[in-house]
C-alpha atoms as a PDB file:
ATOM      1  CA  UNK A   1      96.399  45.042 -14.474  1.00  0.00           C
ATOM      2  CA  UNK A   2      94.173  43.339 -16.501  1.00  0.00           C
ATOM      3  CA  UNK A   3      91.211  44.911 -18.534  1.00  0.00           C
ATOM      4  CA  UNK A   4      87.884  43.325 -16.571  1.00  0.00           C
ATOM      5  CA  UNK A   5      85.908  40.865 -19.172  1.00  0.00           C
ATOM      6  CA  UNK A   6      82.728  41.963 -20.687  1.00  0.00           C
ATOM      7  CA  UNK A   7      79.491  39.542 -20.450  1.00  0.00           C
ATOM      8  CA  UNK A   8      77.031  39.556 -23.347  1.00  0.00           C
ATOM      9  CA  UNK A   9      73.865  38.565 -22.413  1.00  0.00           C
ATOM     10  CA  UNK A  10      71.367  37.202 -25.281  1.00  0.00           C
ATOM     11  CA  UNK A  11      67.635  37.733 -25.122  1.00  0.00           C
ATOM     12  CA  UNK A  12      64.931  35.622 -26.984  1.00  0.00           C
ATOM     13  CA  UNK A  13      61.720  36.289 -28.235  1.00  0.00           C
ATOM     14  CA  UNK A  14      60.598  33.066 -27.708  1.00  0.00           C
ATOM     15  CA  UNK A  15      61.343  32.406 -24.073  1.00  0.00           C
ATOM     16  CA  UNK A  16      58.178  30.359 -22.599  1.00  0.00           C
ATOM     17  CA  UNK A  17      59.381  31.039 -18.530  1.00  0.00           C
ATOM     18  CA  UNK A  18      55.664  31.223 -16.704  1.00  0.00           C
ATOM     19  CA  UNK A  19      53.511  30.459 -19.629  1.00  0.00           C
ATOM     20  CA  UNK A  20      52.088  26.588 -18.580  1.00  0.00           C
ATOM     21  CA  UNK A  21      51.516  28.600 -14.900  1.00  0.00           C
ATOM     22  CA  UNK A  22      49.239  31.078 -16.925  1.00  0.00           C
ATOM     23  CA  UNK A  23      47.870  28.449 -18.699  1.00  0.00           C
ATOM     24  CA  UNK A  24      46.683  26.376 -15.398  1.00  0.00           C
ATOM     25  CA  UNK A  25      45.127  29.416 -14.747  1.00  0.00           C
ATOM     26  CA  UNK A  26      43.133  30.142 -17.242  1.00  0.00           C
ATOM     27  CA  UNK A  27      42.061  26.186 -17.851  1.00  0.00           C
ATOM     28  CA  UNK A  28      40.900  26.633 -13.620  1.00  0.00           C
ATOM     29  CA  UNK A  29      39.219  29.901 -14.601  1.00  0.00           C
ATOM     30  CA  UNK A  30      37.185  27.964 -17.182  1.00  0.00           C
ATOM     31  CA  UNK A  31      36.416  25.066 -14.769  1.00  0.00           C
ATOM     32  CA  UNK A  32      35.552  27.404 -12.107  1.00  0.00           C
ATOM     33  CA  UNK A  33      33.190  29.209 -14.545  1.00  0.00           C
ATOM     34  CA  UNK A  34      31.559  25.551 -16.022  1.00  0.00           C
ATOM     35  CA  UNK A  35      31.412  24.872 -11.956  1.00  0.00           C
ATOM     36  CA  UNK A  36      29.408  27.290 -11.089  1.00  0.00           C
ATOM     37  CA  UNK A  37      27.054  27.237 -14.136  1.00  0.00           C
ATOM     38  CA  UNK A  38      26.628  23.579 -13.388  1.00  0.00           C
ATOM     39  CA  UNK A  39      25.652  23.834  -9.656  1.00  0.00           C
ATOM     40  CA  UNK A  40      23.676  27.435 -10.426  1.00  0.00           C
ATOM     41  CA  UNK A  41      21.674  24.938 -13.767  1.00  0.00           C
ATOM     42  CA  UNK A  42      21.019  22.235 -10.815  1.00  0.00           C
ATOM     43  CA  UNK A  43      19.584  24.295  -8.187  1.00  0.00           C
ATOM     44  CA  UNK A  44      17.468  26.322 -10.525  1.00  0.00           C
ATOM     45  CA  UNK A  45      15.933  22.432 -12.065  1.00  0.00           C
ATOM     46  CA  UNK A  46      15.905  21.892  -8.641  1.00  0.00           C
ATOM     47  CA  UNK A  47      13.596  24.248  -7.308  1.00  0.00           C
ATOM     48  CA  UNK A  48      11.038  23.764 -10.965  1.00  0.00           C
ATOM     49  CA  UNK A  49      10.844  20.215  -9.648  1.00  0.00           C
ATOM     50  CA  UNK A  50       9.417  21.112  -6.287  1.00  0.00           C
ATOM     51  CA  UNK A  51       7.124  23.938  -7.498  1.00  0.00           C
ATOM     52  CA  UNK A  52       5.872  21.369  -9.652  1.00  0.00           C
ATOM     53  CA  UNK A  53       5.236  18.830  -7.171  1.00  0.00           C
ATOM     54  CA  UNK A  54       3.720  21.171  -4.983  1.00  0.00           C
ATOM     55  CA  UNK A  55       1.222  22.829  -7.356  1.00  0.00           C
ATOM     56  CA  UNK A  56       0.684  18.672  -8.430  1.00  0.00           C
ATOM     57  CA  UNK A  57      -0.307  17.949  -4.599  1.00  0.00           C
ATOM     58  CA  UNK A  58      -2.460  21.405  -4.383  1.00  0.00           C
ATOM     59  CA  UNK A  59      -4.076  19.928  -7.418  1.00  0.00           C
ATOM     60  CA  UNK A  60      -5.063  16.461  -6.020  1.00  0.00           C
ATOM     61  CA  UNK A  61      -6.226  17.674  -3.127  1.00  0.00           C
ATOM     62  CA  UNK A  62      -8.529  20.048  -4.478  1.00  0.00           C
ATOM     63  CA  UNK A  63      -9.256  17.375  -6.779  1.00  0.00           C
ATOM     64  CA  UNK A  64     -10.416  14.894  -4.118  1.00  0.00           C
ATOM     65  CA  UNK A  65     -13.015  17.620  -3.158  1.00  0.00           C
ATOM     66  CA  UNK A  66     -15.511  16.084  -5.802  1.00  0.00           C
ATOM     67  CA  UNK A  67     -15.972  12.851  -4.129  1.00  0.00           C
ATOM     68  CA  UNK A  68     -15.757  14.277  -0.925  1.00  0.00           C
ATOM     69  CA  UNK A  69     -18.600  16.716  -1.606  1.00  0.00           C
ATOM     70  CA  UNK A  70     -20.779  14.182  -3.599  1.00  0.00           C
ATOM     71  CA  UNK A  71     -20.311  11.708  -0.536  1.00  0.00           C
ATOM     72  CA  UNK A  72     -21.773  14.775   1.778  1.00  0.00           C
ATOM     73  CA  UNK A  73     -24.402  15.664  -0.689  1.00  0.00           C
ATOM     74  CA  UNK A  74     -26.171  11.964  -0.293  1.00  0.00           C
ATOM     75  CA  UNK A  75     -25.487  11.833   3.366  1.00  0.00           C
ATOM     76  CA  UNK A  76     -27.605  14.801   4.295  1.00  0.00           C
ATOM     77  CA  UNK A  77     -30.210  13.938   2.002  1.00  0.00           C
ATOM     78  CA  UNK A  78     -30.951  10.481   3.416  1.00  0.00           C
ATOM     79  CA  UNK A  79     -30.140  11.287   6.831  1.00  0.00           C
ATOM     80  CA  UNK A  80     -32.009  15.021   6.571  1.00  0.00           C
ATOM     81  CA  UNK A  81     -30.016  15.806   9.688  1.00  0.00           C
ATOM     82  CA  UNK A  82     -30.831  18.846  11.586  1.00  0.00           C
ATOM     83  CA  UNK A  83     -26.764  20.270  12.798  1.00  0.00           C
ATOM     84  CA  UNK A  84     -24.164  19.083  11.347  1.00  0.00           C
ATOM     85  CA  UNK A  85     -23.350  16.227  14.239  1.00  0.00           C
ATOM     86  CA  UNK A  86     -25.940  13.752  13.106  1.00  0.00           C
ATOM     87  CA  UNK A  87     -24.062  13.148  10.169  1.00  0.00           C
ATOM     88  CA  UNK A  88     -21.905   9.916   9.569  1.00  0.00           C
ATOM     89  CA  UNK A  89     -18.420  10.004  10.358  1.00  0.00           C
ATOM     90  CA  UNK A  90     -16.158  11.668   9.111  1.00  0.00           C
ATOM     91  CA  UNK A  91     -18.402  14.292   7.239  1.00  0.00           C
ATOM     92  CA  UNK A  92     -19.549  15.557  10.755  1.00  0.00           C
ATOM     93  CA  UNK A  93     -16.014  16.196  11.728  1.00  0.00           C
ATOM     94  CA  UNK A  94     -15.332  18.337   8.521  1.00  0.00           C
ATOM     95  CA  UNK A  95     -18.391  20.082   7.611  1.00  0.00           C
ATOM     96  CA  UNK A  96     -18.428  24.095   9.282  1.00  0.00           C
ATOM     97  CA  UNK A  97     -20.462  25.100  12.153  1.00  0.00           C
ATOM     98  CA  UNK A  98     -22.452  27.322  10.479  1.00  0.00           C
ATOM     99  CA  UNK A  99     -25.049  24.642   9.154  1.00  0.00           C
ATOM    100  CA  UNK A 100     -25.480  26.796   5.866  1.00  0.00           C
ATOM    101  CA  UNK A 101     -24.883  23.843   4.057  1.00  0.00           C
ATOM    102  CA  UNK A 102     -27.579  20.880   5.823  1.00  0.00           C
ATOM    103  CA  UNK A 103     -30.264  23.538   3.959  1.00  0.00           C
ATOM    104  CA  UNK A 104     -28.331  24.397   1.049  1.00  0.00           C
ATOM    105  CA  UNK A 105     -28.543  21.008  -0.579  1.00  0.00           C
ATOM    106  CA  UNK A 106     -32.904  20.979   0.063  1.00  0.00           C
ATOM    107  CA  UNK A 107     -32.462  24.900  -1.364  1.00  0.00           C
ATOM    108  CA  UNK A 108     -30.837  27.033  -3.208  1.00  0.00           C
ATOM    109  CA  UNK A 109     -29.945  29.360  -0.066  1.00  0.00           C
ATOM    110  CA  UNK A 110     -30.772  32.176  -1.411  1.00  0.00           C
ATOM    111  CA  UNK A 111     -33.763  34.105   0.455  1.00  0.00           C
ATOM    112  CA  UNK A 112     -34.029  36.411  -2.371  1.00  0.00           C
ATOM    113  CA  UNK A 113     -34.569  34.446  -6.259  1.00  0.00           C
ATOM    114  CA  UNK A 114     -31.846  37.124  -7.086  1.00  0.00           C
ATOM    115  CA  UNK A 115     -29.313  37.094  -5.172  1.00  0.00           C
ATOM    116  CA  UNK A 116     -26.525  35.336  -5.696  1.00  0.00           C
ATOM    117  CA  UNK A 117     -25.331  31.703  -4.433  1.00  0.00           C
ATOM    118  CA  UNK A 118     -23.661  31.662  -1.157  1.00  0.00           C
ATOM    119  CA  UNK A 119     -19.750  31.340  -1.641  1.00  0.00           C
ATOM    120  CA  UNK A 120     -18.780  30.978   2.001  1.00  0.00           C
ATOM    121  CA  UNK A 121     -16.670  27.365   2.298  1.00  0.00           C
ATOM    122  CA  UNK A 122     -18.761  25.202   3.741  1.00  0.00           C
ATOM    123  CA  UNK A 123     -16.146  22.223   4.590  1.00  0.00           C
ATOM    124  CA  UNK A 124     -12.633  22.711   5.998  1.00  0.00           C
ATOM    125  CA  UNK A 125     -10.647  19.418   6.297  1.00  0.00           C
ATOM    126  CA  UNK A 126      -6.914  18.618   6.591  1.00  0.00           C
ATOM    127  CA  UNK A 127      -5.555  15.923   4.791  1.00  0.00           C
ATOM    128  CA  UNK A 128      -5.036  13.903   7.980  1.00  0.00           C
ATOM    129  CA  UNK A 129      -9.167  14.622   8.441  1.00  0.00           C
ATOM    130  CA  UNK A 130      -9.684  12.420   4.910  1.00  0.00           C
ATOM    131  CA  UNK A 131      -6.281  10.801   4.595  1.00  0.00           C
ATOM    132  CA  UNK A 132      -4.852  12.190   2.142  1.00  0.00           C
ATOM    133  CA  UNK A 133      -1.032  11.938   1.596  1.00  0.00           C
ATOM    134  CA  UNK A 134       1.183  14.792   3.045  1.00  0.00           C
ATOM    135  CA  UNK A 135      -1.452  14.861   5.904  1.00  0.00           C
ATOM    136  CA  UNK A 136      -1.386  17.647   7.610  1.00  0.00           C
ATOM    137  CA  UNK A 137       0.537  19.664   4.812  1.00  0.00           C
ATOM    138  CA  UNK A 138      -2.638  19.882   3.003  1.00  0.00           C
ATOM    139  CA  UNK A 139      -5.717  21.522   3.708  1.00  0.00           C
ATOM    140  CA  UNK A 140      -9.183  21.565   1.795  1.00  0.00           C
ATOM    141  CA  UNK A 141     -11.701  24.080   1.390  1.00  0.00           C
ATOM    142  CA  UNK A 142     -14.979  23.632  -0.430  1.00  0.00           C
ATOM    143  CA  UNK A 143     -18.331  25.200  -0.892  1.00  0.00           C
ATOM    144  CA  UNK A 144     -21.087  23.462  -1.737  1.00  0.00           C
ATOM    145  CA  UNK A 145     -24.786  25.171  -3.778  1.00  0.00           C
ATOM    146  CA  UNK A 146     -27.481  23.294  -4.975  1.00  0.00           C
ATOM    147  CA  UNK A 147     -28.415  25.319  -8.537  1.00  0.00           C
ATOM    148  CA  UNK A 148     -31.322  23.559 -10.215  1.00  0.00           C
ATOM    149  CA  UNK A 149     -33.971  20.827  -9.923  1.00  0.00           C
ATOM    150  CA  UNK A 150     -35.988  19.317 -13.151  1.00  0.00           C
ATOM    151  CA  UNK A 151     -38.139  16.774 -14.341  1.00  0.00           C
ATOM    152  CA  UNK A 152     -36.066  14.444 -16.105  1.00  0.00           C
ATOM    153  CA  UNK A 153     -37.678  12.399 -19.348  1.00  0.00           C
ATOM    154  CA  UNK A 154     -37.052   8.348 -19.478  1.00  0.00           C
ATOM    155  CA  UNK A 155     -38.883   5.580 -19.400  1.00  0.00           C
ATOM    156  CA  UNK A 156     -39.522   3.274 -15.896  1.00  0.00           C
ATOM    157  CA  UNK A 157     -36.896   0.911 -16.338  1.00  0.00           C
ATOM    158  CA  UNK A 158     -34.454   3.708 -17.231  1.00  0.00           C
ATOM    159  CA  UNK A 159     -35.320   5.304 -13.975  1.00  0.00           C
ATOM    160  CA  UNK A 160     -35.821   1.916 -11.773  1.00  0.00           C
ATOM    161  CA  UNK A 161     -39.547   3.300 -10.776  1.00  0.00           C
ATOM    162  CA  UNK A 162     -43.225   3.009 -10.430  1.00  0.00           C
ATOM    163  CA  UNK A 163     -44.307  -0.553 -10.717  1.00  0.00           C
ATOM    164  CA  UNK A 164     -40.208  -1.617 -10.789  1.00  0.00           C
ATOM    165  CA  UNK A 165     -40.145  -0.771  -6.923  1.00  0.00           C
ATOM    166  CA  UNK A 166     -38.285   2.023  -6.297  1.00  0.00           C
ATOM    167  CA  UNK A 167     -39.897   5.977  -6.994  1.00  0.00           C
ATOM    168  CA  UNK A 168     -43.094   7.125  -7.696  1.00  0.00           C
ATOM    169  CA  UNK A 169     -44.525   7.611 -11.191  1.00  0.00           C
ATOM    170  CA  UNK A 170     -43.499   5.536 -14.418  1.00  0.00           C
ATOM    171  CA  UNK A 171     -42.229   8.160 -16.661  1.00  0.00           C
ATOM    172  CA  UNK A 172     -38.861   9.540 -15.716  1.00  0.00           C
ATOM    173  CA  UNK A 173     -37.645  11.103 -11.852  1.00  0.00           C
ATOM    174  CA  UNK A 174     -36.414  14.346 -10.773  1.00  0.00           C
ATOM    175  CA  UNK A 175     -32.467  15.678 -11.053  1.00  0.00           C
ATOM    176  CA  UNK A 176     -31.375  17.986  -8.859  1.00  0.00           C
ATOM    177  CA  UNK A 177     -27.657  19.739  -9.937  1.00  0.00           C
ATOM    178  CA  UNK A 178     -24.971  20.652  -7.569  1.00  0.00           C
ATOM    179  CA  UNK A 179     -22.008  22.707  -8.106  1.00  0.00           C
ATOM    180  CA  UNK A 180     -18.940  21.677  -5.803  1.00  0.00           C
ATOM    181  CA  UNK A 181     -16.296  24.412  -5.904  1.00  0.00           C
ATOM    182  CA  UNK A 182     -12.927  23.058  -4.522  1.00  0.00           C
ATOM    183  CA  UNK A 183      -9.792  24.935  -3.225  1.00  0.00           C
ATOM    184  CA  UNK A 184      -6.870  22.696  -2.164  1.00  0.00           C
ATOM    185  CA  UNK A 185      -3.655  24.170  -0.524  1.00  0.00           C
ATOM    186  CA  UNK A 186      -0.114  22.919  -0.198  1.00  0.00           C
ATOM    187  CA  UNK A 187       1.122  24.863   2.792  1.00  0.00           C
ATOM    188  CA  UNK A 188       4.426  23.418   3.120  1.00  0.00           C
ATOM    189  CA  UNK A 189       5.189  25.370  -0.301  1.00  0.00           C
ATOM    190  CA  UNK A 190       2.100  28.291   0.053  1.00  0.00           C
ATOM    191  CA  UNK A 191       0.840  26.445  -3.734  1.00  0.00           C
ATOM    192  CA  UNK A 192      -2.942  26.328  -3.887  1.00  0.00           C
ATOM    193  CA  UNK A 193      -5.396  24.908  -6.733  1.00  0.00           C
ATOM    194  CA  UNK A 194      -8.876  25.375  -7.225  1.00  0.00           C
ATOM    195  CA  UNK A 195     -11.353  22.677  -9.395  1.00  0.00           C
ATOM    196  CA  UNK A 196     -15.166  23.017  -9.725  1.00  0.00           C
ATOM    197  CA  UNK A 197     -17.267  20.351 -10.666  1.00  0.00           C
ATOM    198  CA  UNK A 198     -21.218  19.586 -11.331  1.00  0.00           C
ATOM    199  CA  UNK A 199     -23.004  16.867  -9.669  1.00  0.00           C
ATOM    200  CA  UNK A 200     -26.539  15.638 -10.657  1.00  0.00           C
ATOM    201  CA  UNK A 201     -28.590  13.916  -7.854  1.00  0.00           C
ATOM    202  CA  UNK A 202     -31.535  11.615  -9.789  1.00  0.00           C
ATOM    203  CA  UNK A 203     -34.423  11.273  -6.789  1.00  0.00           C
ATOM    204  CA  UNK A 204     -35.975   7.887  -6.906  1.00  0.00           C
ATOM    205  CA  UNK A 205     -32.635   5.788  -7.975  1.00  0.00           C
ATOM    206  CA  UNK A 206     -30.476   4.213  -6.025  1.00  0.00           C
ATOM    207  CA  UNK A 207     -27.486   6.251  -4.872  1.00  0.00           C
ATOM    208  CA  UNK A 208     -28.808   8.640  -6.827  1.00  0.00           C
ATOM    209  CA  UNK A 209     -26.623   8.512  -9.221  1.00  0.00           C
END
């Protein structure tokens, strides 16, 4: 009977079985991780862009309420209407119901020399109202107070008066100030922006400007 033979089995330290799989793994780990940065990074620059925009269009908007309100300012004073429907187009469609603001420009509004100007909006247009881009996605609010009137100093030509045709008196015309206080809103994205501005109305000139 023969003795059975023995089988010697040699181990090395510096098998490599399985190490390239645990290196694919870790490279996809890091991919994975730069992935998911990179999309995260681009979402986040993403949604900056669009705030910005939309605070940008909130601006402009309440930005175009200076023209808007100087237009209104010159239409009630040479049409002196008595409700707000016997002004032009399309400041009659836009100016509130209340009326507050066809005496406002002639006064300051305020019964009482102390109290303090009315702050109540008196316009309320949609950008579709004054065609303004995004439409209907912007709105505009404004208020409108006449503060001050003064003689103003200047010579007759400076002033186009008196004996030049247009005004009474040769030696300067009176300003009247406004202050137009403008709120524009971006309610696709709930951004708003608020501007106010001064106007001076020069009686006697034309445009009064």
């Amino acid at each position: 009977m023969k003795a059975p033979k023995k089988r010697i089995t040699n181990f090395s330290l510096n098998r490599q079985e399985g190490a390239a799989l645990v290196i694919a793994i870790m490279i996809l780990l890091i991919l994975t991780v730069l992935g998911i940065y990179a999309v995260t990074t681009s979402t986040l620059e993403t949604k900056m862009a669009g705030s910005e925009r939309s605070y940008k269009v909130a601006f402009y908007t309440a930005d175009s309420g200076e023209p808007v309100g100087v237009n209104i300012i010159k239409a009630i004073i040479l049409n002196v209407p008595s409700d707000k429907s016997l002004l032009p187009a399309p400041w009659k469609d836009i100016v509130l119901d209340n009326d507050l603001v066809l005496s406002e420009i002639f006064t300051d509004g305020r019964p009482d020399p102390d109290d303090k100007p009315d702050t109540a909006p008196d316009v309320d247009a949609s950008g579709n109202d004054l065609g303004l881009p995004e439409g209907g996605n912007v709105e505009l609010s404004m208020d409108i107070d006449r503060l001050s009137a003064y003689q103003m100093t200047g010579g007759a030509i400076q002033f186009a008066s008196g004996y030049e045709g247009i005004g009474s008196g040769g030696g300067g015309s009176i300003g009247v100030t406004y202050a137009i206080d403008s709120l524009g809103r971006y309610t696709l994205m709930g951004s708003q922006s608020r501007i106010e501005a001064g106007y001076r109305y020069v009686v006697g000139t034309p445009g009064g400007e």
